[in-house]
PDB file of N, CA and C in Angstrom:
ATOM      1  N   UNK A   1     136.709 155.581 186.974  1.00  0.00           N
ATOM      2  CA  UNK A   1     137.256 156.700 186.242  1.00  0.00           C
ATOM      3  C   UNK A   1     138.674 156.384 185.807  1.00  0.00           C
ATOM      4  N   UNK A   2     138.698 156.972 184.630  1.00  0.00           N
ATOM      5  CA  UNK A   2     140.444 156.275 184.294  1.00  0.00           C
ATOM      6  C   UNK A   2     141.244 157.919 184.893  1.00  0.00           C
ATOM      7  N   UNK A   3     142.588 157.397 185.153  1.00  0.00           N
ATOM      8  CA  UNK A   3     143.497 157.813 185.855  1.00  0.00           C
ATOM      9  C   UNK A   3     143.989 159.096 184.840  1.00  0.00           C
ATOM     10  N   UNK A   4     144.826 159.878 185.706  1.00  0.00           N
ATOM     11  CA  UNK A   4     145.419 161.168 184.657  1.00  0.00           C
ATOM     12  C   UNK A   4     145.058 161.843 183.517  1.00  0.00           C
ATOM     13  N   UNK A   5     143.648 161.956 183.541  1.00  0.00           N
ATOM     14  CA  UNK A   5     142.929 162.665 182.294  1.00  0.00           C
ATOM     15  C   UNK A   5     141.955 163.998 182.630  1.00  0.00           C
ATOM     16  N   UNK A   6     141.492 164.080 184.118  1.00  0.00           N
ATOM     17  CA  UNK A   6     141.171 165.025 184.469  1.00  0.00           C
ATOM     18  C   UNK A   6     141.936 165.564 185.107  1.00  0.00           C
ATOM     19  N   UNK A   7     141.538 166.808 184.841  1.00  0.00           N
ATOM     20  CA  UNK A   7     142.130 168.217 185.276  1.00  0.00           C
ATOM     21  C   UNK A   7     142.140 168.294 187.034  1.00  0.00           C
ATOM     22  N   UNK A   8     142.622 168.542 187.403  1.00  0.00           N
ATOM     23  CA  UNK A   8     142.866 169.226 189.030  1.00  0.00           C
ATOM     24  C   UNK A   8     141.716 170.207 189.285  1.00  0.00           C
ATOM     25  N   UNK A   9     141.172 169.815 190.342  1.00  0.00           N
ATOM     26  CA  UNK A   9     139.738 170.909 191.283  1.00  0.00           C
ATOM     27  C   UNK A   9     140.688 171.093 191.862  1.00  0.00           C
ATOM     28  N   UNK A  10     140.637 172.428 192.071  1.00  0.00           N
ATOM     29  CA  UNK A  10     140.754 173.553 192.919  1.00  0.00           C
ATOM     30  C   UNK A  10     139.324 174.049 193.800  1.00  0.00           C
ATOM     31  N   UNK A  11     139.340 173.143 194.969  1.00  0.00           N
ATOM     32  CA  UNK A  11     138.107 173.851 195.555  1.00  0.00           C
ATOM     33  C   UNK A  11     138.224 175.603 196.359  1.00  0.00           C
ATOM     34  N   UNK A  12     139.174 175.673 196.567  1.00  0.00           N
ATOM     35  CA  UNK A  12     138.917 177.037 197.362  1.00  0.00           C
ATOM     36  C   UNK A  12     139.905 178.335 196.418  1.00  0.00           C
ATOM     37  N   UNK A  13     139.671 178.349 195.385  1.00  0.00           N
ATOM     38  CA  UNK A  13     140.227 179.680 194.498  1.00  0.00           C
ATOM     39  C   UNK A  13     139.502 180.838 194.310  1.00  0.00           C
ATOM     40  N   UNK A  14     140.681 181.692 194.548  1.00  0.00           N
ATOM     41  CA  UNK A  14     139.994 183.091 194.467  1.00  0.00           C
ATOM     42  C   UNK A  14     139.893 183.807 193.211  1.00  0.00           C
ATOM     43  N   UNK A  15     138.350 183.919 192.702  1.00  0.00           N
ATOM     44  CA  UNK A  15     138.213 184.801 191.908  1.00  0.00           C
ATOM     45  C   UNK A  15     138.494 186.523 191.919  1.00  0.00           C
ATOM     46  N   UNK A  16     139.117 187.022 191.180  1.00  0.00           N
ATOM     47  CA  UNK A  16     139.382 188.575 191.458  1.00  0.00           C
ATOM     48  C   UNK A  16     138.674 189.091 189.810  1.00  0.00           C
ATOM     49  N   UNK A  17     137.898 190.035 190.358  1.00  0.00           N
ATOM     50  CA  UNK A  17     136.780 190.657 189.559  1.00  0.00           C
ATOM     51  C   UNK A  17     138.042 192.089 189.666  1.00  0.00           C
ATOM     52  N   UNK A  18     137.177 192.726 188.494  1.00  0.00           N
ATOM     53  CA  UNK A  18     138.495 194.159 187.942  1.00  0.00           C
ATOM     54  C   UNK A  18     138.076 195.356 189.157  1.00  0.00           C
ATOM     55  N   UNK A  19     136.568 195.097 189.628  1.00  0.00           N
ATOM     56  CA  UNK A  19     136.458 196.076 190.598  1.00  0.00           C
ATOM     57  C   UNK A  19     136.914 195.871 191.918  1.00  0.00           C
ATOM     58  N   UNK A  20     137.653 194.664 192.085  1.00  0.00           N
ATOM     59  CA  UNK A  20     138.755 194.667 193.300  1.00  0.00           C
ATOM     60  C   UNK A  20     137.650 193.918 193.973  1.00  0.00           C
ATOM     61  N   UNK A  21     136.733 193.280 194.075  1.00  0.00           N
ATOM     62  CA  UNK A  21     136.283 192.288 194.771  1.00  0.00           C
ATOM     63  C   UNK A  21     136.807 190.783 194.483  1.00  0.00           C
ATOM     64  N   UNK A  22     136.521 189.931 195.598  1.00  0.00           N
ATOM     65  CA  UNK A  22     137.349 188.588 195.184  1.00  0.00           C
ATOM     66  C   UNK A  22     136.208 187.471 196.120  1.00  0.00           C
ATOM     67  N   UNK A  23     136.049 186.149 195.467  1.00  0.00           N
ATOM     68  CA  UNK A  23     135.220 185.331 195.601  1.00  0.00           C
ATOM     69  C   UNK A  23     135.709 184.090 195.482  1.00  0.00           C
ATOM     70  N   UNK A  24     135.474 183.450 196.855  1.00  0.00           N
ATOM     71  CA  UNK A  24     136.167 181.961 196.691  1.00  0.00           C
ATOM     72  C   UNK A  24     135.472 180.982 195.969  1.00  0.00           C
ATOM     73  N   UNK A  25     135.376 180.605 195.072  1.00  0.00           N
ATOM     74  CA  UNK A  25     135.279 179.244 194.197  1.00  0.00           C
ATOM     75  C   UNK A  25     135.354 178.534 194.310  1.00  0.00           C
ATOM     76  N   UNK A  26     134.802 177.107 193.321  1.00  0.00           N
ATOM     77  CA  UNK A  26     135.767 175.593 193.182  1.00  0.00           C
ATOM     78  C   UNK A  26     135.860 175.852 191.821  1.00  0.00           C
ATOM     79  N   UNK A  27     136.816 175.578 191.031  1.00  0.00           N
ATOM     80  CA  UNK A  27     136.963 175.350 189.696  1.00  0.00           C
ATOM     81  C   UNK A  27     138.192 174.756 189.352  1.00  0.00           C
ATOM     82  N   UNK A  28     138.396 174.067 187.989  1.00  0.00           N
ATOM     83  CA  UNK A  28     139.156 173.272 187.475  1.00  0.00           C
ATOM     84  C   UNK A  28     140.822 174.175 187.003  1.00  0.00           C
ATOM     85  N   UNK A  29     140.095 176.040 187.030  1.00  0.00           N
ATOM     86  CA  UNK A  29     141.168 176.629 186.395  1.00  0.00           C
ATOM     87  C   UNK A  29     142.301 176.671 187.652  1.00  0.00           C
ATOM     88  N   UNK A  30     143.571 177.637 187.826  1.00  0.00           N
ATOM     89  CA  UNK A  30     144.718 177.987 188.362  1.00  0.00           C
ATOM     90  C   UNK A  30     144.396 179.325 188.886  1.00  0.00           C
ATOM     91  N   UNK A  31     143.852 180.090 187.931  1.00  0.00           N
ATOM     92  CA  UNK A  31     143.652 181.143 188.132  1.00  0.00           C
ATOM     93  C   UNK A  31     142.454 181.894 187.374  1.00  0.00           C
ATOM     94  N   UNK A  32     141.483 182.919 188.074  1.00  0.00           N
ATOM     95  CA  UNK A  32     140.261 183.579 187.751  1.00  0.00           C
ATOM     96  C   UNK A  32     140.461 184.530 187.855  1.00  0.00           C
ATOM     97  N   UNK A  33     140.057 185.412 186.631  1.00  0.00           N
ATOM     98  CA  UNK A  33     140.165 186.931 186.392  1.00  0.00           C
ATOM     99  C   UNK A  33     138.525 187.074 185.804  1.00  0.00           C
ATOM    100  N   UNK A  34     137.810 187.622 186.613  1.00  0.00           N
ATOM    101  CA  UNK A  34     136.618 188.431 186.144  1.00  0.00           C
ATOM    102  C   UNK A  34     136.309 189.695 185.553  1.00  0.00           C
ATOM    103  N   UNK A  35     135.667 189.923 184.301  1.00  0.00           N
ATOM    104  CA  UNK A  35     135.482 191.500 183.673  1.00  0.00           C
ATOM    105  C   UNK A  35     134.582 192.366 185.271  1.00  0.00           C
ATOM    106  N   UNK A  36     133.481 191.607 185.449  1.00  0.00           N
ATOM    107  CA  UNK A  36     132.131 192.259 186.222  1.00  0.00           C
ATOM    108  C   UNK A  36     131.481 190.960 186.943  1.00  0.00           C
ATOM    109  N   UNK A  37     131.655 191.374 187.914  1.00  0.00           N
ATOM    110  CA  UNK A  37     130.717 190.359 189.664  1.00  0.00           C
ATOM    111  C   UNK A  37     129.238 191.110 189.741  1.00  0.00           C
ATOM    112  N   UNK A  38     128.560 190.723 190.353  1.00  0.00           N
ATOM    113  CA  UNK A  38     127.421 190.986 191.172  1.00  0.00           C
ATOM    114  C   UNK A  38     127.864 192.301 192.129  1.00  0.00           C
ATOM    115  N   UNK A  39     129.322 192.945 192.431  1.00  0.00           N
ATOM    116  CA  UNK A  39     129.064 193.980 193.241  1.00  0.00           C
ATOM    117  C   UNK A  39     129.148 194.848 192.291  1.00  0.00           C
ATOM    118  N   UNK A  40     129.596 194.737 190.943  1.00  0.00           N
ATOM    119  CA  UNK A  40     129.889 196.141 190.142  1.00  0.00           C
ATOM    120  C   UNK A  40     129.073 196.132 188.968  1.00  0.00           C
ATOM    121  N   UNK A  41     128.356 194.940 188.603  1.00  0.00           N
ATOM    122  CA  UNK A  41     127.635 194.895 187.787  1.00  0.00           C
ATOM    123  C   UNK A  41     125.887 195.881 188.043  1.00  0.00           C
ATOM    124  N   UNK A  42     125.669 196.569 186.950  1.00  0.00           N
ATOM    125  CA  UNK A  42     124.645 197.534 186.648  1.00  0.00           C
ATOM    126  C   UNK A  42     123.207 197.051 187.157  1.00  0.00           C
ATOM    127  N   UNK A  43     123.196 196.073 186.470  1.00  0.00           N
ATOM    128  CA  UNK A  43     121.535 195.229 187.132  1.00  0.00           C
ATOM    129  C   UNK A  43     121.752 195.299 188.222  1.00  0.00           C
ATOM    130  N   UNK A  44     122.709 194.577 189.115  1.00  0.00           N
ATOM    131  CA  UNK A  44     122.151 194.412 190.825  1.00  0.00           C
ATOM    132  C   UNK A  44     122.365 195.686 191.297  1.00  0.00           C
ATOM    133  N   UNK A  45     123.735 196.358 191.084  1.00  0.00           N
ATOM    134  CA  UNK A  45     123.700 197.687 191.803  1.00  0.00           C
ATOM    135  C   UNK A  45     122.940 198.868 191.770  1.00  0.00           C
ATOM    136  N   UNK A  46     121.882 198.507 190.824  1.00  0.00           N
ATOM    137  CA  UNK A  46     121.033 199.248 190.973  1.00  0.00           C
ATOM    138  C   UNK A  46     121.359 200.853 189.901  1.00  0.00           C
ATOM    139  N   UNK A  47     121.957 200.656 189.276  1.00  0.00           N
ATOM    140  CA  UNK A  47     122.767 201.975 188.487  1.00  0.00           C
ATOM    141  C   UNK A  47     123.212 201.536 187.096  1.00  0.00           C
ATOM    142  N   UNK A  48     121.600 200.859 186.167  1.00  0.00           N
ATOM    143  CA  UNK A  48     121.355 200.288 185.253  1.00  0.00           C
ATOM    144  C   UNK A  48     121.676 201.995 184.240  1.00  0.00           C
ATOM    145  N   UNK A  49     122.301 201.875 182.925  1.00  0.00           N
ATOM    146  CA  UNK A  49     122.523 203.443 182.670  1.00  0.00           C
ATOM    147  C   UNK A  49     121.839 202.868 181.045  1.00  0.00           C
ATOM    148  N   UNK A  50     121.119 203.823 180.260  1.00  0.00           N
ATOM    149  CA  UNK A  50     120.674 203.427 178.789  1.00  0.00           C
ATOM    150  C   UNK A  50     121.991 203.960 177.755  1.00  0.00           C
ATOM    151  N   UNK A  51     122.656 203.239 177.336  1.00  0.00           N
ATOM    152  CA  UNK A  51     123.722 203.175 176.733  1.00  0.00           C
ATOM    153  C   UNK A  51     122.725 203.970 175.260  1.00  0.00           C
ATOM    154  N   UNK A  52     123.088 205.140 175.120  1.00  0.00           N
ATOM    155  CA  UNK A  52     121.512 205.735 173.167  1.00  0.00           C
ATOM    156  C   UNK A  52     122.312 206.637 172.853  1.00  0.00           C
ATOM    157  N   UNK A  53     123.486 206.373 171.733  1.00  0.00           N
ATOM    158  CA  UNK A  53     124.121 207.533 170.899  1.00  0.00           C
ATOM    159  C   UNK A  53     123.616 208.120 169.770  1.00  0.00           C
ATOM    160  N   UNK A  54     122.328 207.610 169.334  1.00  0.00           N
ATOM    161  CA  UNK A  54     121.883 207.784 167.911  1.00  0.00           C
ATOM    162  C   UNK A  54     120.151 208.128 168.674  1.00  0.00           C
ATOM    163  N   UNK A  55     120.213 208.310 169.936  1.00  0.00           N
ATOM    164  CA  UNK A  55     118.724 209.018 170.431  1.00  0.00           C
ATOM    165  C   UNK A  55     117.516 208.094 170.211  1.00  0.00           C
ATOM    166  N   UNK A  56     118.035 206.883 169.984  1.00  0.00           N
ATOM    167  CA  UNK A  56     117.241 205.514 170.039  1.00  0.00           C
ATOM    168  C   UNK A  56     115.906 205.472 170.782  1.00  0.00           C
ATOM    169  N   UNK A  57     115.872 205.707 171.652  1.00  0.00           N
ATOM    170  CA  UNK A  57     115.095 205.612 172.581  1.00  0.00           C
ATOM    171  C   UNK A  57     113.977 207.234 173.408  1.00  0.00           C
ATOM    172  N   UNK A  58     114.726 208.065 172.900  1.00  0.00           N
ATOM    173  CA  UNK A  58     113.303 209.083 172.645  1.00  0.00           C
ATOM    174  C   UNK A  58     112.824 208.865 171.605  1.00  0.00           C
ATOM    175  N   UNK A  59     113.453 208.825 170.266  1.00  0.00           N
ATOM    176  CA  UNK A  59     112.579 208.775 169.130  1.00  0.00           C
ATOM    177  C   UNK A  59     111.519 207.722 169.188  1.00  0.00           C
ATOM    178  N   UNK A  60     111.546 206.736 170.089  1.00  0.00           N
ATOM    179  CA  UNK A  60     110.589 205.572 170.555  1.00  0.00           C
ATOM    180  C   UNK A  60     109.541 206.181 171.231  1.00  0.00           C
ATOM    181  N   UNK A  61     109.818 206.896 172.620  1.00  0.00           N
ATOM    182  CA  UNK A  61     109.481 207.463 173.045  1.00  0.00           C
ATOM    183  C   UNK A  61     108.153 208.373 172.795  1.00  0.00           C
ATOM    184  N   UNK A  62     109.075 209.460 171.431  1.00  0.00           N
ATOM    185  CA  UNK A  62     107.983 210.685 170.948  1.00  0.00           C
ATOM    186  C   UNK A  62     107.146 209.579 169.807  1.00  0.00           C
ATOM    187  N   UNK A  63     107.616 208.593 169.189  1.00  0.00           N
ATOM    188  CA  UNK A  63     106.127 207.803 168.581  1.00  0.00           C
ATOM    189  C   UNK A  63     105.370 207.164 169.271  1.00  0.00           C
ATOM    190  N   UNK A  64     105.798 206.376 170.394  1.00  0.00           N
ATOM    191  CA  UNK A  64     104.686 206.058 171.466  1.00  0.00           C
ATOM    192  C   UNK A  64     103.434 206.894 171.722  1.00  0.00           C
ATOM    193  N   UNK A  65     104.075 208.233 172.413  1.00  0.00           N
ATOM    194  CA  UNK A  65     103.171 209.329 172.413  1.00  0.00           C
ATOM    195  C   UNK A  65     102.081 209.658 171.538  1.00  0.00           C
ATOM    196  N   UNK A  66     103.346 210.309 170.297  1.00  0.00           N
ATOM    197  CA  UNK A  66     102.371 210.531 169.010  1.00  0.00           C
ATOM    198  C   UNK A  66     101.430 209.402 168.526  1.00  0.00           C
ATOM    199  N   UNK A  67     101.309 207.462 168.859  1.00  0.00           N
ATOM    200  CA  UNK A  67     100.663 206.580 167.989  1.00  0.00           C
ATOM    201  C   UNK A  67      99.923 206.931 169.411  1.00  0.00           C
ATOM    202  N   UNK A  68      99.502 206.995 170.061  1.00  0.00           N
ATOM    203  CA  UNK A  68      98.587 207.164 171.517  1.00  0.00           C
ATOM    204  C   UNK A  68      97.835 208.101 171.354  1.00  0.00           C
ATOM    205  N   UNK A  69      98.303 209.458 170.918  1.00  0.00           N
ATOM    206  CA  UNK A  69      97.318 210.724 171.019  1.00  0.00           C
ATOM    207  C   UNK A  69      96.410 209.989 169.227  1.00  0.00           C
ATOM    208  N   UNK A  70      97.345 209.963 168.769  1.00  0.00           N
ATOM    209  CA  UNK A  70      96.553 209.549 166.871  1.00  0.00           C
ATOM    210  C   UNK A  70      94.814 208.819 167.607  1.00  0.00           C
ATOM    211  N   UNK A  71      95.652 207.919 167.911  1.00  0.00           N
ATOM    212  CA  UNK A  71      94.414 206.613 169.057  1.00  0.00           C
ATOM    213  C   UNK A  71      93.133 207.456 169.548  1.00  0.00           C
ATOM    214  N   UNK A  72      93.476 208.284 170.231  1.00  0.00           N
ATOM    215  CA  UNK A  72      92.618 209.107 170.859  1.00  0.00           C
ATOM    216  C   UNK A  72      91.763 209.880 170.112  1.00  0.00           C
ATOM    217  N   UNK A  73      92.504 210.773 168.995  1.00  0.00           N
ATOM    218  CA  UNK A  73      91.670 211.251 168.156  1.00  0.00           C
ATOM    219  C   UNK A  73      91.007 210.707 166.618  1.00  0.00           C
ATOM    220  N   UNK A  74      91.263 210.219 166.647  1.00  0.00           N
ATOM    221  CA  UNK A  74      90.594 209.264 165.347  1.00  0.00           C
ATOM    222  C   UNK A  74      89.481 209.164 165.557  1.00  0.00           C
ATOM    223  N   UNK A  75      88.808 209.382 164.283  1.00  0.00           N
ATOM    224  CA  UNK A  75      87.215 209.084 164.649  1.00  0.00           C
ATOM    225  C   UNK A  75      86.921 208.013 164.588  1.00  0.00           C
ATOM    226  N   UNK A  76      85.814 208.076 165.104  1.00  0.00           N
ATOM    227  CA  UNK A  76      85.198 206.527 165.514  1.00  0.00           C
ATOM    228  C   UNK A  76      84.570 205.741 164.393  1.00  0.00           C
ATOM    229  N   UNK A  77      84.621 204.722 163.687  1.00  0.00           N
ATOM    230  CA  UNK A  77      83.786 204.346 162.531  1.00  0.00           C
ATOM    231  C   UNK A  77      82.400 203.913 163.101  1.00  0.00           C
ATOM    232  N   UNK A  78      81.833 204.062 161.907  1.00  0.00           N
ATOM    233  CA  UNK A  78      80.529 204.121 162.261  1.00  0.00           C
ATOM    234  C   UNK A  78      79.771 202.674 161.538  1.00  0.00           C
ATOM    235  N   UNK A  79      78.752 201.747 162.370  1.00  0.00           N
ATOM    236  CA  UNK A  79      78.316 200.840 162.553  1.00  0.00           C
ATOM    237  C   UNK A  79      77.737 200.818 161.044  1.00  0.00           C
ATOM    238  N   UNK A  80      78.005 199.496 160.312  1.00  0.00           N
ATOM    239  CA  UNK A  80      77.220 199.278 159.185  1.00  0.00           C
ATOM    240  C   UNK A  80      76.396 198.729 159.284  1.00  0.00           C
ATOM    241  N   UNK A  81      75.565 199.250 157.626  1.00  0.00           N
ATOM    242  CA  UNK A  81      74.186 199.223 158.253  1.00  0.00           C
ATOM    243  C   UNK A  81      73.508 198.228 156.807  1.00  0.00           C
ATOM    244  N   UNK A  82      73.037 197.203 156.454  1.00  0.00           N
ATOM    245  CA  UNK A  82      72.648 196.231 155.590  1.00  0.00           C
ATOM    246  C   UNK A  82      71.759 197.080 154.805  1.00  0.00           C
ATOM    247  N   UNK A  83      71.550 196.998 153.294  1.00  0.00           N
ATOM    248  CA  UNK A  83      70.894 197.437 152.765  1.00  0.00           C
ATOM    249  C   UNK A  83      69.541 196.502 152.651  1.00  0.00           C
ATOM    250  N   UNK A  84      68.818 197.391 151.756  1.00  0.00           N
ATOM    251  CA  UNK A  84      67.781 196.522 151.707  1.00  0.00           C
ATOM    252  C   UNK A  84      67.878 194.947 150.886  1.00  0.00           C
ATOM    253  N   UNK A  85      68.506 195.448 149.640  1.00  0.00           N
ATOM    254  CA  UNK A  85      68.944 193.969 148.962  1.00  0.00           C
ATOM    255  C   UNK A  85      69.780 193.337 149.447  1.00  0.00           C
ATOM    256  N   UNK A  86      70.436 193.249 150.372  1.00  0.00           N
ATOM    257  CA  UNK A  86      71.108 192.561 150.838  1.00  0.00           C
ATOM    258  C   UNK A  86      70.963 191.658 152.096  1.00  0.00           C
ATOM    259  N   UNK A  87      69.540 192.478 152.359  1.00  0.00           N
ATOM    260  CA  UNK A  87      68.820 191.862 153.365  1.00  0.00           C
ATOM    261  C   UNK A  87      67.886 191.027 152.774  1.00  0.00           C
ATOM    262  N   UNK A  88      67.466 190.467 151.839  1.00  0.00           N
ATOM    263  CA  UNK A  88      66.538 189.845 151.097  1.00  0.00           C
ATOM    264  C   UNK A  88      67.536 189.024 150.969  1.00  0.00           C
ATOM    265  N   UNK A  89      68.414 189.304 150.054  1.00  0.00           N
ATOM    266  CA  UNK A  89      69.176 187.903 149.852  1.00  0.00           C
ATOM    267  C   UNK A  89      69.364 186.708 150.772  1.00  0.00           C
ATOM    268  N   UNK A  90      69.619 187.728 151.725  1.00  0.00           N
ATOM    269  CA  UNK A  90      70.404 186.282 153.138  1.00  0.00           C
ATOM    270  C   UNK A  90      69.250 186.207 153.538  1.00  0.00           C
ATOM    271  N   UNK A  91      67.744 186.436 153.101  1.00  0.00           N
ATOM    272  CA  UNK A  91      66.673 185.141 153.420  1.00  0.00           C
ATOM    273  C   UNK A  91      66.284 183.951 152.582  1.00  0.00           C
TER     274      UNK A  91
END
């Protein structure tokens, strides 16, 4: 390896996340500032929230429903049935 070109490891640095948790590291930086860790972040803590200002997600919702019930009531088509000339032909 050539000399004075890499950066300095820092094996034991403390990361500080904004929700006041802190996590020892190795990394090349001086210093770690985290937005969101694993204790404050939504997925793991379990307190995932649907971010819908424009009602995104009922209007999904009430067409799900509505293309489901449509499903249900639609009539059923009915089995075709070969005519007679057309049954001659394809012999």
């Amino acid at each position: 390896m050539k000399k004075d070109i890499h950066p300095t490891y820092n094996p034991t640095l403390k990361a500080k996340c904004a929700c006041g948790a802190e996590y020892e590291v190795g990394t090349t930086l001086s210093e770690l500032n985290l937005e969101i860790c694993a204790d404050c972040h939504p997925f793991y803590t379990g307190n995932e929230k649907i971010l819908d200002t424009a009602g995104r997600v009922e209007k999904f919702k009430m067409r799900r429903v509505a293309a489901e019930e449509a499903k249900k009531n639609a009539p059923k088509p009915k089995p075709k049935v070969k005519k007679k000339e057309e049954e001659e032909e394809s012999k």
